[in-house]
Every structure is written in C-alpha cells, then in structure tokens.
C-alpha atoms as a PDB file:
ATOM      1  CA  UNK A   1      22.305   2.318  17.129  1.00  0.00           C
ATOM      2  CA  UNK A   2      20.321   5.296  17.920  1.00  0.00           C
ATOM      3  CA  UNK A   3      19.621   6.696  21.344  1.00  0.00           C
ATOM      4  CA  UNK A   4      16.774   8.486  23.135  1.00  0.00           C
ATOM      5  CA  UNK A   5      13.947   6.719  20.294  1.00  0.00           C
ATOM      6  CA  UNK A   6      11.408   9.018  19.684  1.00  0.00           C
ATOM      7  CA  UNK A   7       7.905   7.436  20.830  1.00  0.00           C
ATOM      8  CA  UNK A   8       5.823   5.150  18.378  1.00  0.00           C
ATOM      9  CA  UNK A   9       2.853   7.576  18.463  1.00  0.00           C
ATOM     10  CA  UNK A  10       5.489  10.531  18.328  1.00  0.00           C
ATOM     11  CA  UNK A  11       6.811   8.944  14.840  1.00  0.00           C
ATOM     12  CA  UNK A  12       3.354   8.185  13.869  1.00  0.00           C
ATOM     13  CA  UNK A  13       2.387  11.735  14.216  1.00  0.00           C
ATOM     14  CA  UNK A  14       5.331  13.199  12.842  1.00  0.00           C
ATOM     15  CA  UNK A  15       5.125  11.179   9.655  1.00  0.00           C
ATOM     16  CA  UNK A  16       3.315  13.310   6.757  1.00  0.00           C
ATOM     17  CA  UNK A  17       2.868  11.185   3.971  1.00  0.00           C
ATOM     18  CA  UNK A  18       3.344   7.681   4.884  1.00  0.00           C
ATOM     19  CA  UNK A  19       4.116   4.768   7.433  1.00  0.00           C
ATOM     20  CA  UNK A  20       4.849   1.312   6.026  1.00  0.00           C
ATOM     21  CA  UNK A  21       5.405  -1.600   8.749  1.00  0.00           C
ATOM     22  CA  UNK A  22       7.223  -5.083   7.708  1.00  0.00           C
ATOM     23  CA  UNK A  23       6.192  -7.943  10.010  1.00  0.00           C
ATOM     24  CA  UNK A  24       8.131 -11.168   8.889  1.00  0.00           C
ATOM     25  CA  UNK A  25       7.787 -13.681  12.416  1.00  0.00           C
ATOM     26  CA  UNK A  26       5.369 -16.055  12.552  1.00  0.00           C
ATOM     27  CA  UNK A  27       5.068 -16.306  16.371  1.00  0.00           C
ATOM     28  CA  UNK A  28       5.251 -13.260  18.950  1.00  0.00           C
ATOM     29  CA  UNK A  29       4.728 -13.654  22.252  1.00  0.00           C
ATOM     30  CA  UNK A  30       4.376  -9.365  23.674  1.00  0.00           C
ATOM     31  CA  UNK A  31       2.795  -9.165  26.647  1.00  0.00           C
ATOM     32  CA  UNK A  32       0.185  -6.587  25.311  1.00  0.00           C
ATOM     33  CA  UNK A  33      -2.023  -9.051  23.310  1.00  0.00           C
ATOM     34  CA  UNK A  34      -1.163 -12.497  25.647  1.00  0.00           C
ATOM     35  CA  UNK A  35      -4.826 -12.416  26.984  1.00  0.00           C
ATOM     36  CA  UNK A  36      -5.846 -11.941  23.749  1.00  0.00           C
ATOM     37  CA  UNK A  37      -4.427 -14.563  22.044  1.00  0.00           C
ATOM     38  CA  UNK A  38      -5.469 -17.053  25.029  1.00  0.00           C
ATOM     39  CA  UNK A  39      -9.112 -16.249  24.498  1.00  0.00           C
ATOM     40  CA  UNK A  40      -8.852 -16.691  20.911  1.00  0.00           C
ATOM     41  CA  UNK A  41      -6.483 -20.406  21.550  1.00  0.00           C
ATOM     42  CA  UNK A  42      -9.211 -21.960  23.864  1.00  0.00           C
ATOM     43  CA  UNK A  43     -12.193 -19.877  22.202  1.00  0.00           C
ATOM     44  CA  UNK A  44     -11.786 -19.041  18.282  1.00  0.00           C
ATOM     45  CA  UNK A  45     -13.255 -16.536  18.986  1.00  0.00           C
ATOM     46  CA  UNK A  46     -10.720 -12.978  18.503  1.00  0.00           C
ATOM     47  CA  UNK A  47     -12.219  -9.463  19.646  1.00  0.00           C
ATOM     48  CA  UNK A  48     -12.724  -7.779  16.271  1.00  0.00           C
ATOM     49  CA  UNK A  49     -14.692  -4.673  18.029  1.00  0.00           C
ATOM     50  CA  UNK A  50     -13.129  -1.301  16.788  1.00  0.00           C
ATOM     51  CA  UNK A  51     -14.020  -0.146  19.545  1.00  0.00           C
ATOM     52  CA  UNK A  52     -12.966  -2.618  22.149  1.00  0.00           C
ATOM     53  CA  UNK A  53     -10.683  -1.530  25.064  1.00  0.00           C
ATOM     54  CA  UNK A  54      -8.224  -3.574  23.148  1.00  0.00           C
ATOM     55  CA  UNK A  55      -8.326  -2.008  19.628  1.00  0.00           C
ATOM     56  CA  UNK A  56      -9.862   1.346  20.494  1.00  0.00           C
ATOM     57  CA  UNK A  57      -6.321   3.433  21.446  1.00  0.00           C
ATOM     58  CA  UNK A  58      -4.722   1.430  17.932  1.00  0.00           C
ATOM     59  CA  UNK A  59      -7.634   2.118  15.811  1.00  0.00           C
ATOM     60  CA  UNK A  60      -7.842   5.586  17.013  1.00  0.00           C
ATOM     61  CA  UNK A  61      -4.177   6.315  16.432  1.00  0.00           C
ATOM     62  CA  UNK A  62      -4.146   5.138  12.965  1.00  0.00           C
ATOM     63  CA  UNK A  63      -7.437   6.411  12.263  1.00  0.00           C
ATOM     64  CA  UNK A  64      -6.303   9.985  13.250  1.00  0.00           C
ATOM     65  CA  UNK A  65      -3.085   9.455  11.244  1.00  0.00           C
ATOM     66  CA  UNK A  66      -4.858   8.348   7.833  1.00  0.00           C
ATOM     67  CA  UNK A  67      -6.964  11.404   8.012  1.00  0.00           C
ATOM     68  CA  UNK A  68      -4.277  13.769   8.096  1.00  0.00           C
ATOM     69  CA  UNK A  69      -3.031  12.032   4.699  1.00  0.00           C
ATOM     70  CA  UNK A  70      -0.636   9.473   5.757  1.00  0.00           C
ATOM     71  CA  UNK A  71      -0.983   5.935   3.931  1.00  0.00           C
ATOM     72  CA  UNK A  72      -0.418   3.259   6.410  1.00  0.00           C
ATOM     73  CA  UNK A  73       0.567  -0.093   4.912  1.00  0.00           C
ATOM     74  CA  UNK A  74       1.580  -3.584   7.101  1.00  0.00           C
ATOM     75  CA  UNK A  75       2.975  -6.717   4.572  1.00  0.00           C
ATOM     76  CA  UNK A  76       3.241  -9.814   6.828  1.00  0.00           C
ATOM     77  CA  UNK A  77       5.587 -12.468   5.228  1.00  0.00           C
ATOM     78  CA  UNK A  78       4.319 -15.973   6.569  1.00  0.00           C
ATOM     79  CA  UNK A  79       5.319 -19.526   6.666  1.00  0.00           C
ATOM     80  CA  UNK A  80       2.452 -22.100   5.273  1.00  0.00           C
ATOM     81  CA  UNK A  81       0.804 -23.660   6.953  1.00  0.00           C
ATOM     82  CA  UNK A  82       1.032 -20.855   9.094  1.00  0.00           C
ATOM     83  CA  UNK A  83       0.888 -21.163  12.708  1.00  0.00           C
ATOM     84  CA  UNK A  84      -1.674 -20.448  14.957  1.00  0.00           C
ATOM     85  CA  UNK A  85      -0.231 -16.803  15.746  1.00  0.00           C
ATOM     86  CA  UNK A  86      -0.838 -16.569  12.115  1.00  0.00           C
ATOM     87  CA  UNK A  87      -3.894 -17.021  11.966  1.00  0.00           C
ATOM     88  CA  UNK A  88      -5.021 -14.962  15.136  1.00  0.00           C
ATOM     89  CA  UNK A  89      -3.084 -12.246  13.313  1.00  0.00           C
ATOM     90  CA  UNK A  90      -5.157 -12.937  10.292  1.00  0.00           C
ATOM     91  CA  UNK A  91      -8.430 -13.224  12.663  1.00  0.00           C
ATOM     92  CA  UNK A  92      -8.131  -9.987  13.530  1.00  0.00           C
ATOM     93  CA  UNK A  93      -6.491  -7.982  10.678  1.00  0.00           C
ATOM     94  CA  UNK A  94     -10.145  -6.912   9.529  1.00  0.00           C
ATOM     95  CA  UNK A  95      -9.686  -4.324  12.268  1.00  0.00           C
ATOM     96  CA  UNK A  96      -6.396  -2.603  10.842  1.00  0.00           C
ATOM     97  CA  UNK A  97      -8.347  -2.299   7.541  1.00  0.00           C
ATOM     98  CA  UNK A  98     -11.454  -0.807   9.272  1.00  0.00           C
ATOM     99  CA  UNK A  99      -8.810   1.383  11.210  1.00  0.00           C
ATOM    100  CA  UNK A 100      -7.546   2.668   7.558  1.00  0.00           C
ATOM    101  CA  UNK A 101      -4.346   0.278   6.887  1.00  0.00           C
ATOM    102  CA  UNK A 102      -3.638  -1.657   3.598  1.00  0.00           C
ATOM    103  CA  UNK A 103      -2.486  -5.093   4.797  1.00  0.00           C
ATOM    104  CA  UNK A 104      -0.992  -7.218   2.455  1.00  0.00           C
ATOM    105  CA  UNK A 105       0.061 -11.009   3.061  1.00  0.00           C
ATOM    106  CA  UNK A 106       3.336 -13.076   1.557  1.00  0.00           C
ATOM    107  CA  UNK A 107       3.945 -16.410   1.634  1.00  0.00           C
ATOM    108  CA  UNK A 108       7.359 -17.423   2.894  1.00  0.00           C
ATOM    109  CA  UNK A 109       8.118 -19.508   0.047  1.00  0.00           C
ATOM    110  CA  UNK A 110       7.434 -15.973  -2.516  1.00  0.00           C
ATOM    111  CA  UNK A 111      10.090 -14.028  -0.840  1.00  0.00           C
ATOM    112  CA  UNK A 112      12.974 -16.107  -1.009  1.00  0.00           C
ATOM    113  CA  UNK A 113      15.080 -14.284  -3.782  1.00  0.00           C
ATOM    114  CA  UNK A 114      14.162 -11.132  -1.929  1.00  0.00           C
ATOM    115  CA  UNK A 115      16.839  -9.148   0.138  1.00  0.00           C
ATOM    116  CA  UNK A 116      15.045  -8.898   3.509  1.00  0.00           C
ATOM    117  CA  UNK A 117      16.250  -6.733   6.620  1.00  0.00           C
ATOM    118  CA  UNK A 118      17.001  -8.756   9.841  1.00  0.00           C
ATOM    119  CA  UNK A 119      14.737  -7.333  12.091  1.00  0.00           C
ATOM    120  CA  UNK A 120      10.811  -6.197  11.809  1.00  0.00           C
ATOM    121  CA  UNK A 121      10.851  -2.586  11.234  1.00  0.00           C
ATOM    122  CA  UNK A 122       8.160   0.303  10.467  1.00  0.00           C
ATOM    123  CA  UNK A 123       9.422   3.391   8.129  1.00  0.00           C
ATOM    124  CA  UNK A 124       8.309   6.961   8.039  1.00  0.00           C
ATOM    125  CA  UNK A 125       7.999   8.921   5.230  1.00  0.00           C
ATOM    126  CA  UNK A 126      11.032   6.828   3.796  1.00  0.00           C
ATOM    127  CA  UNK A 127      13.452   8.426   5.715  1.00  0.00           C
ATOM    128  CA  UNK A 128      13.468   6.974   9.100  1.00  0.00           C
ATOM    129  CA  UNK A 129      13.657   3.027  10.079  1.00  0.00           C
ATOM    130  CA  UNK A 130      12.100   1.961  13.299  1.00  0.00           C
ATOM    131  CA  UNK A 131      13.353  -1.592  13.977  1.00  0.00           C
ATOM    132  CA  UNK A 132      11.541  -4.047  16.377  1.00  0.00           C
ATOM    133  CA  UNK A 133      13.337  -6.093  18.059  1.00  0.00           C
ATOM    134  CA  UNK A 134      12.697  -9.451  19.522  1.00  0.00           C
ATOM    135  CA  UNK A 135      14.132 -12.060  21.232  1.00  0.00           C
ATOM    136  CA  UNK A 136      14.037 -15.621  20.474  1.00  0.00           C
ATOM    137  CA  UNK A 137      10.989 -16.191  22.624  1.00  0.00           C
ATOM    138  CA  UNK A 138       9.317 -13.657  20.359  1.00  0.00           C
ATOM    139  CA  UNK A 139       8.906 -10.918  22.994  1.00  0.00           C
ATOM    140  CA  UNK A 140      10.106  -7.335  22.810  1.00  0.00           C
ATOM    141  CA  UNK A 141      14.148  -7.750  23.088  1.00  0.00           C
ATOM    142  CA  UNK A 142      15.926  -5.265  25.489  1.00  0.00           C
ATOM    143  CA  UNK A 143      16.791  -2.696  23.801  1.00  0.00           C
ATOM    144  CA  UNK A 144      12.981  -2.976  22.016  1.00  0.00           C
ATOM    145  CA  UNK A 145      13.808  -0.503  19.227  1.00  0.00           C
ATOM    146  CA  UNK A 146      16.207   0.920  17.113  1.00  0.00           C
ATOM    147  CA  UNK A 147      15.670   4.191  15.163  1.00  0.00           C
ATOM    148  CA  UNK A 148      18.121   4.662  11.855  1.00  0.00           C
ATOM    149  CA  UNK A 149      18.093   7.240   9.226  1.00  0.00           C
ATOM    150  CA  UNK A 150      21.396   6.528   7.556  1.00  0.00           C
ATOM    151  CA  UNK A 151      20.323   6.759   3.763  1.00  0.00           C
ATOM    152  CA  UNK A 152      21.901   3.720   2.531  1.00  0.00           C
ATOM    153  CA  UNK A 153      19.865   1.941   5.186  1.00  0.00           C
ATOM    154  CA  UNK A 154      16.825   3.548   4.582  1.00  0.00           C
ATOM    155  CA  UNK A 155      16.401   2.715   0.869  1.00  0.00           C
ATOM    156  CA  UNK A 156      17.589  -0.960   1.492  1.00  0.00           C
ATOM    157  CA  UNK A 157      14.732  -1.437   3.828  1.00  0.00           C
ATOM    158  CA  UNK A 158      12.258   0.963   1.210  1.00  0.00           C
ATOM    159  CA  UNK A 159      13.055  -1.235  -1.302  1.00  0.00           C
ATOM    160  CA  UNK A 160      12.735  -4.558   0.811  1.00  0.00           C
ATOM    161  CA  UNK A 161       9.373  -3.445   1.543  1.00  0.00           C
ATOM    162  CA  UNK A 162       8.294  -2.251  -1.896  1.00  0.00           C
ATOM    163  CA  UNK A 163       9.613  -5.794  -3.101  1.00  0.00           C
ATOM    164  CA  UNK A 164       7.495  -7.630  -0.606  1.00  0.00           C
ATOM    165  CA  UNK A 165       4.182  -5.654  -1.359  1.00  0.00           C
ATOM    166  CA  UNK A 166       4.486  -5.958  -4.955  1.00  0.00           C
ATOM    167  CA  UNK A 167       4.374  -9.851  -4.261  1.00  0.00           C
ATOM    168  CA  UNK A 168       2.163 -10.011  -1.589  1.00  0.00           C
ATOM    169  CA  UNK A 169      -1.702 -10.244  -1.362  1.00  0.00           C
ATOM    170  CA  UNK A 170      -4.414  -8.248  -0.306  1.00  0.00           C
ATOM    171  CA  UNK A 171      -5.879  -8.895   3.138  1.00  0.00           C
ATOM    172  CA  UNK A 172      -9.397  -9.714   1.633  1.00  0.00           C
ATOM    173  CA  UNK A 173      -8.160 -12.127  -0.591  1.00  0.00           C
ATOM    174  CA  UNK A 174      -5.381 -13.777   1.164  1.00  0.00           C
ATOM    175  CA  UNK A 175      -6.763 -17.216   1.921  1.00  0.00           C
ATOM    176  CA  UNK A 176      -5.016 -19.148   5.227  1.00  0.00           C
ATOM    177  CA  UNK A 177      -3.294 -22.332   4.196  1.00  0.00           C
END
C-alpha cells in the first residue's frame, strides 16, 4: 500500500494523456453528495446546473483537464434493475459529459466472465492506479485511497477497464431498467 497519496486534483493534473475511472457499486453513501441525493429521493428532481455550487469545482477540474489533451472516461458496471443511487447517478451523468467525460454504462449481468479489480479505482496515463475505497456502508473507508504503480497491477486493472468499455454503453443511449 502506498503512502503519502498524491491529491486527486494533483493526479488529475499530472496526468498527460488520459484518466479512466471504474465505478462498479451500486449504492454509495459519501458525505459530499448526501444532500444531494436527498433532494433528488423526496424531489426527482437532481441539480444538473454546470454551474451549480455543486458541480461547478468538478466540472471545472475536468473541463481544464480535457483541454490540455487528457481523455477522461468513467464505465459504471450496474445491477438491473438498478437501484435508486443508480439512477441519481444516471440523473445526473449529463453533467460529466457536458464537463468533457465519455461515460459508458454495463450491466452487471455483461461483465461476469470479466476479471474485475476489487476495489473502484481511477488510472492515469496507464501507469498509476488510484483505488477507492469503501466500506460496507458505501462511504469512503479509512484509509480512502490507495495509489499503486506496480506494472503487473497496472495492466490488470488497464485491461479490466478496456474489457468493461468495450462492453459497455454510451451514456446517451444507455436506457435505465
């Protein structure tokens, strides 16, 4: 396990050519987005602003990071029916995409012959692994994050991730079941 883990923004803006980021829960529960999510539960309605005090530092950050030349991508593997999480997720994914990221969606039941890491992860520039971690509740686990760049470790989560987006479908025609 790595120590001293760089800063998400720090990887972010180190990265050169790309950042790819593996979700594969169907719940969280991270404190950042809780009043979010309660809104959208009792409303239906989910902020989708850009510009919003709750999107603006995210679509900022990847906004900056897509114009330098970096290719974001996100692949969420889901259960279906998906939960509720799911769909706020899927409410509000229209924002990533305006921000610049691909986001691609895969049913559960399509990535069962594939050879998936055990934790959440985002990789730059296919050389370093950023795990999340979580704990069973679905909020940030203590320690939150664990930064690899052993080789073997790196490709086995490249390839996990190539697998998955091969399969998976883009965000404006995935279709919530």
């Amino acid at each position: 396990m790595s120590q001293n883990v760089p800063s998400f923004s720090e990887l972010l803006g180190a990265a050169q050519h790309s950042a790819v980021h593996l979700e594969m829960r169907d719940q969280y529960a991270v404190g950042d987005e809780a009043d979010d999510f309660e809104t959208w539960l009792r409303t239906g309605e989910r902020d989708a602003d850009p510009a919003s005090e709750y999107w603006a530092p995210w679509v900022d950050l990847i906004s900056r990071t897509v114009a330098r030349g970096v290719v974001v991508r996100r692949a969420r593997i889901v259960s279906e029916p998906v939960t509720d999480y799911i769909r706020y997720e899927h409410a509000g994914a229209s924002v990533n995409v305006t921000a610049g990221e691909q986001v691609r969606w895969l049913p559960r039941h399509r990535a069962v012959d594939l050879m998936l890491p055990g934790a959440d992860l985002w990789i730059f520039d296919g050389a370093r692994v950023l795990f999340n971690l979580f704990n069973g509740a679905g909020d940030w686990a203590d320690p939150r994050q664990d930064l690899r760049t052993e080789p073997g470790i790196v490709k086995q989560c490249s390839d996990a991730f190539e697998a998955v987006w091969e399969r998976a479908v883009p965000h404006s025609t995935y279709e919530i079941h």
